[in-house]
PDB file of N, CA and C in Angstrom:
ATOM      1  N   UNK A   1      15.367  -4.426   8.002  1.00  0.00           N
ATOM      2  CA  UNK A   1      15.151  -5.844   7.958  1.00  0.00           C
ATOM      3  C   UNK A   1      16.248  -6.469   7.095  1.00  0.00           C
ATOM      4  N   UNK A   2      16.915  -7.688   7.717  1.00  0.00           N
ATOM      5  CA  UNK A   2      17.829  -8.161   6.900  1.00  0.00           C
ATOM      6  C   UNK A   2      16.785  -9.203   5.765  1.00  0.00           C
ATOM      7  N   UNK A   3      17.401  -9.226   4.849  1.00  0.00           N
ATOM      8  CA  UNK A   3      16.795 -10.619   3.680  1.00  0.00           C
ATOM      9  C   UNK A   3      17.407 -11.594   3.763  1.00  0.00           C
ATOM     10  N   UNK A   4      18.121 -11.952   4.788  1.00  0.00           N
ATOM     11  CA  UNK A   4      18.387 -13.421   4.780  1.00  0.00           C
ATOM     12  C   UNK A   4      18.708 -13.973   6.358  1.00  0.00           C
ATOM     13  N   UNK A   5      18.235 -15.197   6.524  1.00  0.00           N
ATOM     14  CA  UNK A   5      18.629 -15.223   8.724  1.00  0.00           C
ATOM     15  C   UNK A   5      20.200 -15.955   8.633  1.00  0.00           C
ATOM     16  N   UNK A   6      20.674 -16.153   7.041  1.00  0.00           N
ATOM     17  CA  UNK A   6      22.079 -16.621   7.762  1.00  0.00           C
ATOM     18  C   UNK A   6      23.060 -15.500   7.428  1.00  0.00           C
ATOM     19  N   UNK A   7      23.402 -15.748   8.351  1.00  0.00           N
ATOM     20  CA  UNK A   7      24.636 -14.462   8.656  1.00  0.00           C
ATOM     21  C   UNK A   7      25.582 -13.956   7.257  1.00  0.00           C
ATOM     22  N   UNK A   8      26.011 -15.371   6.633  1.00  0.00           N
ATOM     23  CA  UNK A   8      26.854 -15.306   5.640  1.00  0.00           C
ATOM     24  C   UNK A   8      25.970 -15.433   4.236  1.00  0.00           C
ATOM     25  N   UNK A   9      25.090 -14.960   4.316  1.00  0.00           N
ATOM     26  CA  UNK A   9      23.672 -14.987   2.958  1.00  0.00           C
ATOM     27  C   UNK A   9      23.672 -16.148   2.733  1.00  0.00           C
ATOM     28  N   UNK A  10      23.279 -16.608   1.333  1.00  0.00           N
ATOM     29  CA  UNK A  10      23.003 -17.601   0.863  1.00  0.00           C
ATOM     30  C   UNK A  10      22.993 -17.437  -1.316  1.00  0.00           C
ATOM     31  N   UNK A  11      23.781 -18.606  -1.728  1.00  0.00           N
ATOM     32  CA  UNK A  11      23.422 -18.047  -3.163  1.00  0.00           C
ATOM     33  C   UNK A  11      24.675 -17.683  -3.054  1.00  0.00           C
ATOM     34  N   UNK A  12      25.864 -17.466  -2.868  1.00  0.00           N
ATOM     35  CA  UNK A  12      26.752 -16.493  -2.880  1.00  0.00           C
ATOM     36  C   UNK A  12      26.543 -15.206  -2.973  1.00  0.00           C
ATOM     37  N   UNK A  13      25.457 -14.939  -1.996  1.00  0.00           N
ATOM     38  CA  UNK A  13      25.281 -13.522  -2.094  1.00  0.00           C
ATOM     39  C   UNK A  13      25.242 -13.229  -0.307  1.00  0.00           C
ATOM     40  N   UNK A  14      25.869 -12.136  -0.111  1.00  0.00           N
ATOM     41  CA  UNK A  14      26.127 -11.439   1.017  1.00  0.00           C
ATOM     42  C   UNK A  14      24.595 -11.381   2.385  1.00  0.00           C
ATOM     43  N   UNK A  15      24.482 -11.624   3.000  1.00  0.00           N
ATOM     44  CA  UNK A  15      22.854 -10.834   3.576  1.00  0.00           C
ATOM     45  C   UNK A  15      23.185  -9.658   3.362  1.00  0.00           C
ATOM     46  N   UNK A  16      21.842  -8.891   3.011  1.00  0.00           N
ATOM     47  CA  UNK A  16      21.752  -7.086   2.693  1.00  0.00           C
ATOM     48  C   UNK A  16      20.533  -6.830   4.236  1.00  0.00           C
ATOM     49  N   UNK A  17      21.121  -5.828   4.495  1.00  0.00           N
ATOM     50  CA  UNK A  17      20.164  -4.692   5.089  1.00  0.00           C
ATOM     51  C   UNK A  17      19.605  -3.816   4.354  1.00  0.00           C
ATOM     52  N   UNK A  18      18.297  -4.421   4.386  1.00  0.00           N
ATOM     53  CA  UNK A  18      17.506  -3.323   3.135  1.00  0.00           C
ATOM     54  C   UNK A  18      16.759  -2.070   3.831  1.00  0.00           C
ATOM     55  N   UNK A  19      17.366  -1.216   3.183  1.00  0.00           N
ATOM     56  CA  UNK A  19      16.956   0.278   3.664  1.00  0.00           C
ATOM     57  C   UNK A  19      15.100   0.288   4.052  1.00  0.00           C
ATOM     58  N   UNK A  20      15.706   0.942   4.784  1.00  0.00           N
ATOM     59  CA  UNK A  20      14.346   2.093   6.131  1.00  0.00           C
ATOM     60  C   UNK A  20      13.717   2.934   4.951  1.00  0.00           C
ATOM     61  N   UNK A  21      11.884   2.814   5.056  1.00  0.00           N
ATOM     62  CA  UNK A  21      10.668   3.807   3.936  1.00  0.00           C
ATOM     63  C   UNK A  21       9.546   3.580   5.078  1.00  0.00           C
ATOM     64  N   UNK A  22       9.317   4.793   4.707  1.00  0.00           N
ATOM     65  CA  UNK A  22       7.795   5.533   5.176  1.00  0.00           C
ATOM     66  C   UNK A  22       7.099   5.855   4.158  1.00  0.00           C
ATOM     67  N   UNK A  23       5.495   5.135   3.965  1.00  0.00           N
ATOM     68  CA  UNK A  23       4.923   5.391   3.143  1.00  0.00           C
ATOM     69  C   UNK A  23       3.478   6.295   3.688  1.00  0.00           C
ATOM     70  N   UNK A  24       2.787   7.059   2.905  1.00  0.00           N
ATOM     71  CA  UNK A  24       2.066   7.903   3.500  1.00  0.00           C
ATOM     72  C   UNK A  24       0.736   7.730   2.369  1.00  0.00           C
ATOM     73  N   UNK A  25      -0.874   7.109   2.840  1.00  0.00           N
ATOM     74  CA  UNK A  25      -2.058   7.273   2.067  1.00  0.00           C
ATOM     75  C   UNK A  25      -2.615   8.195   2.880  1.00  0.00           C
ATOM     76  N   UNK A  26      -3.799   9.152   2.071  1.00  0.00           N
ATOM     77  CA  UNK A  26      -4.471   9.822   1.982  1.00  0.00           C
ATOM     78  C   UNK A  26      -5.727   9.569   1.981  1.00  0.00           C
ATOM     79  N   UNK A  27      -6.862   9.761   2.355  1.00  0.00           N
ATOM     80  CA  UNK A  27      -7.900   9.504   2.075  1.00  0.00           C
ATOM     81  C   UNK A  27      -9.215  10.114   2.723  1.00  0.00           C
ATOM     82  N   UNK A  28     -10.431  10.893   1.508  1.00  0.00           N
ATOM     83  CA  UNK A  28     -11.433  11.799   2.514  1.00  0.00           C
ATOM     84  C   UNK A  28     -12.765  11.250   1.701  1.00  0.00           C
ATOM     85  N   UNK A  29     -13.255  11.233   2.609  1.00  0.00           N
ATOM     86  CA  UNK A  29     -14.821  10.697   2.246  1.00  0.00           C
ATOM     87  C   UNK A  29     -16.421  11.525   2.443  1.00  0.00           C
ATOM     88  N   UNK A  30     -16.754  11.424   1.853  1.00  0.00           N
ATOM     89  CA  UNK A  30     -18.489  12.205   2.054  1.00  0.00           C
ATOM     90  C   UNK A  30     -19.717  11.249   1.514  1.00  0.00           C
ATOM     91  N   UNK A  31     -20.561  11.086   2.501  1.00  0.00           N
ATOM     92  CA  UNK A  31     -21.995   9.901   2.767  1.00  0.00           C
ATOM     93  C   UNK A  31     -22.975  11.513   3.566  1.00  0.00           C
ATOM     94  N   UNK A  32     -23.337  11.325   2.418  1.00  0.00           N
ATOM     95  CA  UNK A  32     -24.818  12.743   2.494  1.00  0.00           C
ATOM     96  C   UNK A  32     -25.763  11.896   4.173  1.00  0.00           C
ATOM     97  N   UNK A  33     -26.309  12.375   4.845  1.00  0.00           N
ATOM     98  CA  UNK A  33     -26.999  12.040   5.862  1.00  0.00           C
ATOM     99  C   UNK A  33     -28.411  11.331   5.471  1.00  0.00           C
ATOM    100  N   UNK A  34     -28.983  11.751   4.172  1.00  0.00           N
ATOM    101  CA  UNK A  34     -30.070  10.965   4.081  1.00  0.00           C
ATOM    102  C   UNK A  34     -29.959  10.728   2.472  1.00  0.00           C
ATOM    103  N   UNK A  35     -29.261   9.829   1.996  1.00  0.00           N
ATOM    104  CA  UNK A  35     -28.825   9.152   0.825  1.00  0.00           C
ATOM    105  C   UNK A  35     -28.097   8.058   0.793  1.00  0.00           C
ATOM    106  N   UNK A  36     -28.059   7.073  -0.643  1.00  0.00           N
ATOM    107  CA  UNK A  36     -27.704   5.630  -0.308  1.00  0.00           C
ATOM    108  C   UNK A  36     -26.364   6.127  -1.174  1.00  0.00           C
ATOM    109  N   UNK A  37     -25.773   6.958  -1.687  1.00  0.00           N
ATOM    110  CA  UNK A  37     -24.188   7.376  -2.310  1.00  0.00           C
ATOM    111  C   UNK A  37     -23.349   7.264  -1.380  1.00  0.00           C
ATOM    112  N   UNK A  38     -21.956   7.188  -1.612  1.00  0.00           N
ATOM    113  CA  UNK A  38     -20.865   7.385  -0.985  1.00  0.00           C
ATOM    114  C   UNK A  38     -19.474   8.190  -1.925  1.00  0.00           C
ATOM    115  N   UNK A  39     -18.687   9.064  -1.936  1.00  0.00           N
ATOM    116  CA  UNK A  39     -17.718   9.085  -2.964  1.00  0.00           C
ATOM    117  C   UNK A  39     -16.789   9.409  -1.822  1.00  0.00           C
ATOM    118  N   UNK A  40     -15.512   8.952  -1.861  1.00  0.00           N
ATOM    119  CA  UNK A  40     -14.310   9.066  -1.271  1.00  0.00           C
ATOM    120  C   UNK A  40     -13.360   9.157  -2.712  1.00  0.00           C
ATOM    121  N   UNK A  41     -12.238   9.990  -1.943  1.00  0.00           N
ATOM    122  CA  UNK A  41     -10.925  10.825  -2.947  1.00  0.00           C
ATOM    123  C   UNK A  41      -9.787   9.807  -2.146  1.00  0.00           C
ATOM    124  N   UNK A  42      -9.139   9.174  -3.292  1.00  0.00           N
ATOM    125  CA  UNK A  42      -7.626   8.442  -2.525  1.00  0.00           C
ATOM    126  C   UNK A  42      -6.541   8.345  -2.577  1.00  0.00           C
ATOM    127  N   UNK A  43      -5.302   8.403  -2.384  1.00  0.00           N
ATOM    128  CA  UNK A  43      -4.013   8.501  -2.846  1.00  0.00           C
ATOM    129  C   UNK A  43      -3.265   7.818  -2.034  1.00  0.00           C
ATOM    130  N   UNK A  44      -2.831   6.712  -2.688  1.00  0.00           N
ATOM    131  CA  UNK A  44      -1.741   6.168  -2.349  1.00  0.00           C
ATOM    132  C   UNK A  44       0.189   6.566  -2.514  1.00  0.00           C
ATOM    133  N   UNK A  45       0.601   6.044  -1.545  1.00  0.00           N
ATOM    134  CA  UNK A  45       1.671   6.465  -1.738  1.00  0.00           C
ATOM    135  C   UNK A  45       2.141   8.044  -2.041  1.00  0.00           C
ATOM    136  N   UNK A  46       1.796   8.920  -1.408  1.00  0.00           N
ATOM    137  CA  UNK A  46       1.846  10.208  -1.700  1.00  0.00           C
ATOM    138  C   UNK A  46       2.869  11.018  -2.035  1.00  0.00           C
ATOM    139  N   UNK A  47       3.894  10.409  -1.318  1.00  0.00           N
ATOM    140  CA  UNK A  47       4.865  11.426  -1.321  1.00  0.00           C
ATOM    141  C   UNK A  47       6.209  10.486  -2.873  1.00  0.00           C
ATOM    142  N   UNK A  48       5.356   9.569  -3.493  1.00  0.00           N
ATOM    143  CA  UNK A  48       5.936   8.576  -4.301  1.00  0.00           C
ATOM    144  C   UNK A  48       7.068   8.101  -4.336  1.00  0.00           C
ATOM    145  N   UNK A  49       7.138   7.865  -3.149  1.00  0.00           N
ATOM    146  CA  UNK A  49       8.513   7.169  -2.777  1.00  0.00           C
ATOM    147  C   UNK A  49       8.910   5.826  -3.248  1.00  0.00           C
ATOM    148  N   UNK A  50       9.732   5.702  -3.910  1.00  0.00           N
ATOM    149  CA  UNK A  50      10.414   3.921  -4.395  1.00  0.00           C
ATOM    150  C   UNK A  50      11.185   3.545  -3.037  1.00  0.00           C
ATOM    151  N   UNK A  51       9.829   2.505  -2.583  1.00  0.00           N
ATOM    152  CA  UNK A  51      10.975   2.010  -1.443  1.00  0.00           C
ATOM    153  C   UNK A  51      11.256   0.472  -1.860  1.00  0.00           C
ATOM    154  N   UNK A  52      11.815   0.102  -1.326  1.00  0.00           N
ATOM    155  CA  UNK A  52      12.986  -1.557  -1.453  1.00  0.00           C
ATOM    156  C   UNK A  52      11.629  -2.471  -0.765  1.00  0.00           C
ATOM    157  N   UNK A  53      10.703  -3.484  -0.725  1.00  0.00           N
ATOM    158  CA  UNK A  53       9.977  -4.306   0.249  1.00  0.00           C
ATOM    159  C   UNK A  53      10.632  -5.276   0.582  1.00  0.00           C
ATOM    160  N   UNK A  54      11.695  -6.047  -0.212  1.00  0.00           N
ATOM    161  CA  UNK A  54      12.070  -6.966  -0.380  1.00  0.00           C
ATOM    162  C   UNK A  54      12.883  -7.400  -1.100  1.00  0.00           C
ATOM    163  N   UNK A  55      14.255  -7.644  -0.879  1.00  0.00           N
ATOM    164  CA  UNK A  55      15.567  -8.173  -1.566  1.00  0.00           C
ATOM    165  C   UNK A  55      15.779  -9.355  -1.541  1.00  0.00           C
ATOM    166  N   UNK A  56      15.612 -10.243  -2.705  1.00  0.00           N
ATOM    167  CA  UNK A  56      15.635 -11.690  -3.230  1.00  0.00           C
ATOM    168  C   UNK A  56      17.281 -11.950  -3.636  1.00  0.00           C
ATOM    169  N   UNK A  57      17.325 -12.915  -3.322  1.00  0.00           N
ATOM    170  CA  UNK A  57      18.656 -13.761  -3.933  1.00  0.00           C
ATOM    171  C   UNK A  57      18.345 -15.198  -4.302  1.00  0.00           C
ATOM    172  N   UNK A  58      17.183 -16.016  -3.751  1.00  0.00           N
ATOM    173  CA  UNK A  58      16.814 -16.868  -4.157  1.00  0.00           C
ATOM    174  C   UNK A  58      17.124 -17.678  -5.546  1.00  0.00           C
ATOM    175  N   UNK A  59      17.099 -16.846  -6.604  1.00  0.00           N
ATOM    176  CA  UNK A  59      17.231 -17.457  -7.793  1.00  0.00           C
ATOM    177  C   UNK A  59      19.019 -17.330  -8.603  1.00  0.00           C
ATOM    178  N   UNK A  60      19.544 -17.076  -7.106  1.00  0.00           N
ATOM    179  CA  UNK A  60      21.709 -16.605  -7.611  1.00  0.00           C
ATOM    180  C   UNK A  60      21.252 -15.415  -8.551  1.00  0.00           C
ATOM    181  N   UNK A  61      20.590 -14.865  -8.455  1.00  0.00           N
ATOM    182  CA  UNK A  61      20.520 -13.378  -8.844  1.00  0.00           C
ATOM    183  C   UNK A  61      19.983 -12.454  -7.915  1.00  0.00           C
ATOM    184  N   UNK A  62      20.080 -10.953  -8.042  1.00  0.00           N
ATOM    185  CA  UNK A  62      19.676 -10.235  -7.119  1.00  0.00           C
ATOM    186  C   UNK A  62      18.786  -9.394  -7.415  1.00  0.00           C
ATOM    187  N   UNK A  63      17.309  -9.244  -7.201  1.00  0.00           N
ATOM    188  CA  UNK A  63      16.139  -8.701  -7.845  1.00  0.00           C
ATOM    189  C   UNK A  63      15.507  -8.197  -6.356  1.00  0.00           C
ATOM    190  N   UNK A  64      14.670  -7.200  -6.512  1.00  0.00           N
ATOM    191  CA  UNK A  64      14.356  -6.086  -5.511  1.00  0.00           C
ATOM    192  C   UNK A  64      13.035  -6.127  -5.870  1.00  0.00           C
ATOM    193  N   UNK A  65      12.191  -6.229  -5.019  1.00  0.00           N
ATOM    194  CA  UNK A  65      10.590  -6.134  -5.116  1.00  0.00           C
ATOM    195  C   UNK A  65      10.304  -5.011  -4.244  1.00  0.00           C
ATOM    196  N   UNK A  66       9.903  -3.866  -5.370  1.00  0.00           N
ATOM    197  CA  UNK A  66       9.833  -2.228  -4.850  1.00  0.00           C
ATOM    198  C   UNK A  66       7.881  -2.096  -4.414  1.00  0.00           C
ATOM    199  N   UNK A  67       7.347  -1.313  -3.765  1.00  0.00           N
ATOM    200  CA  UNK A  67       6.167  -0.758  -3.755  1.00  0.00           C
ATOM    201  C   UNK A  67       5.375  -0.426  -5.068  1.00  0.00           C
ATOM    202  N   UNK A  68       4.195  -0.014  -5.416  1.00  0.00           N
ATOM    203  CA  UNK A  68       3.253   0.299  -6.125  1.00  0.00           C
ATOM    204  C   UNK A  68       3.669   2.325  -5.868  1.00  0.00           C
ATOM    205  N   UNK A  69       3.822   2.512  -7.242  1.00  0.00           N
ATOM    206  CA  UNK A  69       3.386   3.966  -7.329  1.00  0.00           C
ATOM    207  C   UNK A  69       2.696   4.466  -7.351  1.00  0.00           C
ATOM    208  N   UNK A  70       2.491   5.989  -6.584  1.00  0.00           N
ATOM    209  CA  UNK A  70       1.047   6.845  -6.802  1.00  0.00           C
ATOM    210  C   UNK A  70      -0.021   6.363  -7.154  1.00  0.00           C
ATOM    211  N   UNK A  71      -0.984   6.134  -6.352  1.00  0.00           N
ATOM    212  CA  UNK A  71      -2.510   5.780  -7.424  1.00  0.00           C
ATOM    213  C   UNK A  71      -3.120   6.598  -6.773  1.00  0.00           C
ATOM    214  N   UNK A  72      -3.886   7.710  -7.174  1.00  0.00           N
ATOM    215  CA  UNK A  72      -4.345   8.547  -7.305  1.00  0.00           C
ATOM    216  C   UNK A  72      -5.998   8.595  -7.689  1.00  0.00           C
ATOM    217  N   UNK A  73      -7.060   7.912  -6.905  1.00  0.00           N
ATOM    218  CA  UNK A  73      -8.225   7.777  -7.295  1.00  0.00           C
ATOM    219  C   UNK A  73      -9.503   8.140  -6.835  1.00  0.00           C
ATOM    220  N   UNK A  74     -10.982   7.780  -7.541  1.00  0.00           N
ATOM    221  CA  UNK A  74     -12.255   8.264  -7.063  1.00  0.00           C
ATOM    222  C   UNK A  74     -13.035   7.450  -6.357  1.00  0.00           C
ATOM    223  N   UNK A  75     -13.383   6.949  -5.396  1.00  0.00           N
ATOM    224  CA  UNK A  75     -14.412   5.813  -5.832  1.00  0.00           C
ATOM    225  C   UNK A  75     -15.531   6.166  -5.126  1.00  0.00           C
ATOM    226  N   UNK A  76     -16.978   5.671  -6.004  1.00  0.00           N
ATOM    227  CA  UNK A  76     -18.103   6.230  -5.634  1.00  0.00           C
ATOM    228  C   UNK A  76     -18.888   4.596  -5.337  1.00  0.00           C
ATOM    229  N   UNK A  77     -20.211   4.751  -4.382  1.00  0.00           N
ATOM    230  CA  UNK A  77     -20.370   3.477  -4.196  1.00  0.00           C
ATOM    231  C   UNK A  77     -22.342   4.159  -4.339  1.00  0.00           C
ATOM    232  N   UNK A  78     -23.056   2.998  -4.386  1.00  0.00           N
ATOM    233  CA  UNK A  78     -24.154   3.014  -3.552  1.00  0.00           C
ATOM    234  C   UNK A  78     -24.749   2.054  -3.743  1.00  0.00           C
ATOM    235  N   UNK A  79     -25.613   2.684  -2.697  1.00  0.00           N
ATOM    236  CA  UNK A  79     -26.710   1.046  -1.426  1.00  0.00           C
ATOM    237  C   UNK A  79     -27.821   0.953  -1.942  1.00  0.00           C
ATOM    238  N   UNK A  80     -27.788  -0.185  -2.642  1.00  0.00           N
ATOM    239  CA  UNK A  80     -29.267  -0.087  -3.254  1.00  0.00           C
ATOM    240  C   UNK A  80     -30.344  -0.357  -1.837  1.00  0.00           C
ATOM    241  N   UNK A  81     -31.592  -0.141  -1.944  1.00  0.00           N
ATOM    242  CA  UNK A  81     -32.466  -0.484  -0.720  1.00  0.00           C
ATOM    243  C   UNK A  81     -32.981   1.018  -0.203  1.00  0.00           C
ATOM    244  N   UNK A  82     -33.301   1.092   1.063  1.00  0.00           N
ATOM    245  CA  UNK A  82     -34.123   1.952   2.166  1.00  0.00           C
ATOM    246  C   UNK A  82     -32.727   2.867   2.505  1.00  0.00           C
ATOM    247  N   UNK A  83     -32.414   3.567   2.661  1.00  0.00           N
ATOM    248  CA  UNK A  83     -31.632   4.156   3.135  1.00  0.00           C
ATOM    249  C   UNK A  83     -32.171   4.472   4.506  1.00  0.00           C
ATOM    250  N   UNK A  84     -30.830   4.365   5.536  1.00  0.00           N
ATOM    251  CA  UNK A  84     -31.229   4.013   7.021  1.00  0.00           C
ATOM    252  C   UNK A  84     -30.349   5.287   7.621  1.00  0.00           C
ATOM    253  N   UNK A  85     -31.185   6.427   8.836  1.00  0.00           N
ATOM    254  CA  UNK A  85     -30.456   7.350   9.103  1.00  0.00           C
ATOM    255  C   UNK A  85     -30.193   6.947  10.740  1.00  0.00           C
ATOM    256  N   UNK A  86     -29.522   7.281  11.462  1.00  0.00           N
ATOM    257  CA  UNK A  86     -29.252   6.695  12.595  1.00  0.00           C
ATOM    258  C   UNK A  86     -30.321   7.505  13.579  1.00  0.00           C
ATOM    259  N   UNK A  87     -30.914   7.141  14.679  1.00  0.00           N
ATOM    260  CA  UNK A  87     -32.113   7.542  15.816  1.00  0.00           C
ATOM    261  C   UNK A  87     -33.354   7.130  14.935  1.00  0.00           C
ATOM    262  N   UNK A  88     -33.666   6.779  13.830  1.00  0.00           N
ATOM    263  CA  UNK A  88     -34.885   7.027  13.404  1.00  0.00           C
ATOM    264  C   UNK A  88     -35.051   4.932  13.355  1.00  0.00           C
TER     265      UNK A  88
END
């Protein structure tokens, strides 16, 4: 993706072609069949890649707005109420 649509940038700054990223989440979950819990395992960004999202010139300076690193987390939930099993 270029960061700028005029050809000759803007700002006195060049248009950039900001480099090509593949980002990769993770994520596994377990909900017991007759319980109101949930806990899922998550990981973002796995392989923790710093990629480029976005190259600014806007302000006659040149600043790079990169991705969020690794987050690496638990999250557990539950349903308060009747717990509901499916056919019944």
């Amino acid at each position: 993706m270029w960061d700028d649509l005029h050809v000759e940038g803007s700002n006195g700054f060049p248009r950039m072609l900001q480099p090509a990223y593949t980002l990769m989440n993770l994520r596994f979950g377990f909900t017991p069949v007759r319980g109101n819990w949930r806990a899922e395992l998550y990981c973002t960004n796995l392989a923790d890649k710093n990629a480029i999202i976005y190259t600014n010139t806007g302000n006659f300076d040149l600043r790079y707005t990169i991705n969020e690193p690794r987050v690496i987390g638990l999250r557990l939930s539950y349903r308060f109420g009747k717990a509901t099993v499916e056919g019944e």
